[in-house]
C-alpha atoms as a PDB file:
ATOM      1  CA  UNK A   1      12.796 -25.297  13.541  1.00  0.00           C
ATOM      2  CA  UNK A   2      11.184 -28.560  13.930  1.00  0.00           C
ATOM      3  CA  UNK A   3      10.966 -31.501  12.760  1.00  0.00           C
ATOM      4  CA  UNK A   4       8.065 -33.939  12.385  1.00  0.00           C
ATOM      5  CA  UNK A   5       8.927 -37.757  10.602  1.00  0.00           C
ATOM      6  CA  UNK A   6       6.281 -40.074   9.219  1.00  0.00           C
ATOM      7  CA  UNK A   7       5.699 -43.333  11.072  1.00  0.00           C
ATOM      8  CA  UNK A   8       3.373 -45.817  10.550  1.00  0.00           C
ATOM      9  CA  UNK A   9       0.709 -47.128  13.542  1.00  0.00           C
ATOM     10  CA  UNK A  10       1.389 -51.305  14.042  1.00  0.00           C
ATOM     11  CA  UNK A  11      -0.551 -51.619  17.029  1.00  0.00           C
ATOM     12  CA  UNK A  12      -2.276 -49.987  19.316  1.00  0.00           C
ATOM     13  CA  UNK A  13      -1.442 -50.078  22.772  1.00  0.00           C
ATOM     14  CA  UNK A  14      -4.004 -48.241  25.227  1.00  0.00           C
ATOM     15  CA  UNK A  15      -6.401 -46.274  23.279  1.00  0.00           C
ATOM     16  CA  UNK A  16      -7.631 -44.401  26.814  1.00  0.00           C
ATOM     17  CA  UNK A  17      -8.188 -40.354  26.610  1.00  0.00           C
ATOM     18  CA  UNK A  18      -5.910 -38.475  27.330  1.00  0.00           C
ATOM     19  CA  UNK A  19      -3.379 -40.969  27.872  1.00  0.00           C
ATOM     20  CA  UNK A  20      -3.617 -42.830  24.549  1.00  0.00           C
ATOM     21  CA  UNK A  21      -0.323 -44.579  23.418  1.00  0.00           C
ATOM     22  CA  UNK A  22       0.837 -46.695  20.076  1.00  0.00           C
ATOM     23  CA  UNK A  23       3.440 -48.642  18.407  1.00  0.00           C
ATOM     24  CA  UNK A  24       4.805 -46.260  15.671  1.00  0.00           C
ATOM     25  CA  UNK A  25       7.482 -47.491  13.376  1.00  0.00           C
ATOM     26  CA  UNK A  26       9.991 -45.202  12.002  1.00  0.00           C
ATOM     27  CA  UNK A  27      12.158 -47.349   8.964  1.00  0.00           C
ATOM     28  CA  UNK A  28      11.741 -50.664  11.039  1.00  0.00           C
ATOM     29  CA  UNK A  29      12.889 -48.738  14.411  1.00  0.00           C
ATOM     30  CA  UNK A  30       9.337 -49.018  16.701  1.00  0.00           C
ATOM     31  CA  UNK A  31       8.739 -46.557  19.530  1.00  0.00           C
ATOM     32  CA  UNK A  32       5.491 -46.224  21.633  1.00  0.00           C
ATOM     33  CA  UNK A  33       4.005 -42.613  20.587  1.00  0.00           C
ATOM     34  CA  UNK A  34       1.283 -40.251  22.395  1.00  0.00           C
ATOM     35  CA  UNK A  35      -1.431 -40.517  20.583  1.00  0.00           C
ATOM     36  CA  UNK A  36      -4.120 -38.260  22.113  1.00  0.00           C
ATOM     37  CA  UNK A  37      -3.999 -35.938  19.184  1.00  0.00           C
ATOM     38  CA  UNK A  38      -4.815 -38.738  16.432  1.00  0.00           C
ATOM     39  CA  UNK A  39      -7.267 -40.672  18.051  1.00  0.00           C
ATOM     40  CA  UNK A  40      -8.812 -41.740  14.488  1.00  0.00           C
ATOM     41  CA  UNK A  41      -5.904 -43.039  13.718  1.00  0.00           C
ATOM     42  CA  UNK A  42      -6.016 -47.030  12.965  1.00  0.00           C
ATOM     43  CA  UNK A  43      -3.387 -49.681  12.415  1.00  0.00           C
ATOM     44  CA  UNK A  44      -1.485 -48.882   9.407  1.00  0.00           C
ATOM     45  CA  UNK A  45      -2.187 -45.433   8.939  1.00  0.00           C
ATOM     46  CA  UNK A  46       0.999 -43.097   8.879  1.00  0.00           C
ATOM     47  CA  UNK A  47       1.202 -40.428  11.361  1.00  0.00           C
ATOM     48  CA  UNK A  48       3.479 -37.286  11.905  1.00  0.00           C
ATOM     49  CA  UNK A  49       5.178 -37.673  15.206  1.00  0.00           C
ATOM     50  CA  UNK A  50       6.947 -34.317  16.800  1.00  0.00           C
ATOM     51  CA  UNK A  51       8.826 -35.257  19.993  1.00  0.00           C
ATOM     52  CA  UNK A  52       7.062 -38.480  20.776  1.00  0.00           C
ATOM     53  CA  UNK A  53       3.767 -37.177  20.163  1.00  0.00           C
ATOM     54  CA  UNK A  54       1.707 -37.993  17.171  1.00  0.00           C
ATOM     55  CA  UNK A  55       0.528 -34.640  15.563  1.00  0.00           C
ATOM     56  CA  UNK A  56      -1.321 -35.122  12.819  1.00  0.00           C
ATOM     57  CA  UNK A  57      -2.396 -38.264  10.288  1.00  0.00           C
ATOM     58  CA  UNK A  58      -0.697 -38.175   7.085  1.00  0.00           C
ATOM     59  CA  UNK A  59      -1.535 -39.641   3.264  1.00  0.00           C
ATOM     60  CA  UNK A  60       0.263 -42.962   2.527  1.00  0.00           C
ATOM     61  CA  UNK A  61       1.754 -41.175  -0.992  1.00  0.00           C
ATOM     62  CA  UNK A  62       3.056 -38.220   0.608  1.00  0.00           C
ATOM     63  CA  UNK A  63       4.385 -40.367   3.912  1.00  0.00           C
ATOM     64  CA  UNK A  64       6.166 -42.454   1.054  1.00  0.00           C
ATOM     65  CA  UNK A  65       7.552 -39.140  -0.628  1.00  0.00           C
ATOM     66  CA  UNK A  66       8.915 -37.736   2.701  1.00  0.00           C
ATOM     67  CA  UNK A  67      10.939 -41.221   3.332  1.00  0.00           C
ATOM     68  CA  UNK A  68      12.539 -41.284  -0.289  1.00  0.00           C
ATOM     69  CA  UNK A  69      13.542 -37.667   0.725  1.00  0.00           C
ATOM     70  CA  UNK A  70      14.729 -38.505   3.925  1.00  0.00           C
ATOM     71  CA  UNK A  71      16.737 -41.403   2.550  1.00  0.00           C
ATOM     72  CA  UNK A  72      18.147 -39.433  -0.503  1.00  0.00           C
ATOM     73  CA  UNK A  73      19.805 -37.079   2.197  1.00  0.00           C
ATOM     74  CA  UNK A  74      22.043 -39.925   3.021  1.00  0.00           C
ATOM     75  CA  UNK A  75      22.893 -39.486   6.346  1.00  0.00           C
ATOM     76  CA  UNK A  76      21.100 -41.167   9.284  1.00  0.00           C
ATOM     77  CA  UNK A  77      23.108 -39.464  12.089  1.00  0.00           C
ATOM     78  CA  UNK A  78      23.029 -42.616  13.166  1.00  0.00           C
ATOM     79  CA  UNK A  79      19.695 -43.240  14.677  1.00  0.00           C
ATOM     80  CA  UNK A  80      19.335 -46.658  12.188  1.00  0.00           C
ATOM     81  CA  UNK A  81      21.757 -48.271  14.661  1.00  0.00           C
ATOM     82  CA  UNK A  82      19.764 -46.771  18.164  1.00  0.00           C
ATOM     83  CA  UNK A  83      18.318 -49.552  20.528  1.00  0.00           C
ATOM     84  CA  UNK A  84      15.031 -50.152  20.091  1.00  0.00           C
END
């Protein structure tokens, strides 16, 4: 199975076809995302990102509701603590 996590786009940092990138933050952790799949997306939308790759855009509420279920799970596997 996989596993796709809500992040939210800060900034966007080439918006070129195919080879469109973004700053993504994940719980304060940012990481640089493919993007060619959500090019609508704007700052401060939330995305789902599946390996690096953002898949899909994703509704503030239900982003929200996937973090509180994330966090009630209580373990981080320590990926909190990863270098950014």
């Amino acid at each position: 199975m996989c596993l796709g996590v809500p992040g939210k786009v800060v900034k966007w940092v080439d918006r070129s076809y195919p080879y469109s990138t973004a700053e993504v933050e994940f719980d304060g952790v940012s990481r640089v995302c493919h993007m060619a799949c959500v090019e609508d997306a704007v700052e401060g939308d939330y995305v789902i990102v599946h390996a690096g790759i953002a898949i899909s855009r994703v509704d503030p509420v239900e982003a929200q509701r996937i973090f509180a279920e994330l966090e009630s799970l209580g373990d981080d596997d320590g990926w909190k603590d990863a270098p950014t």
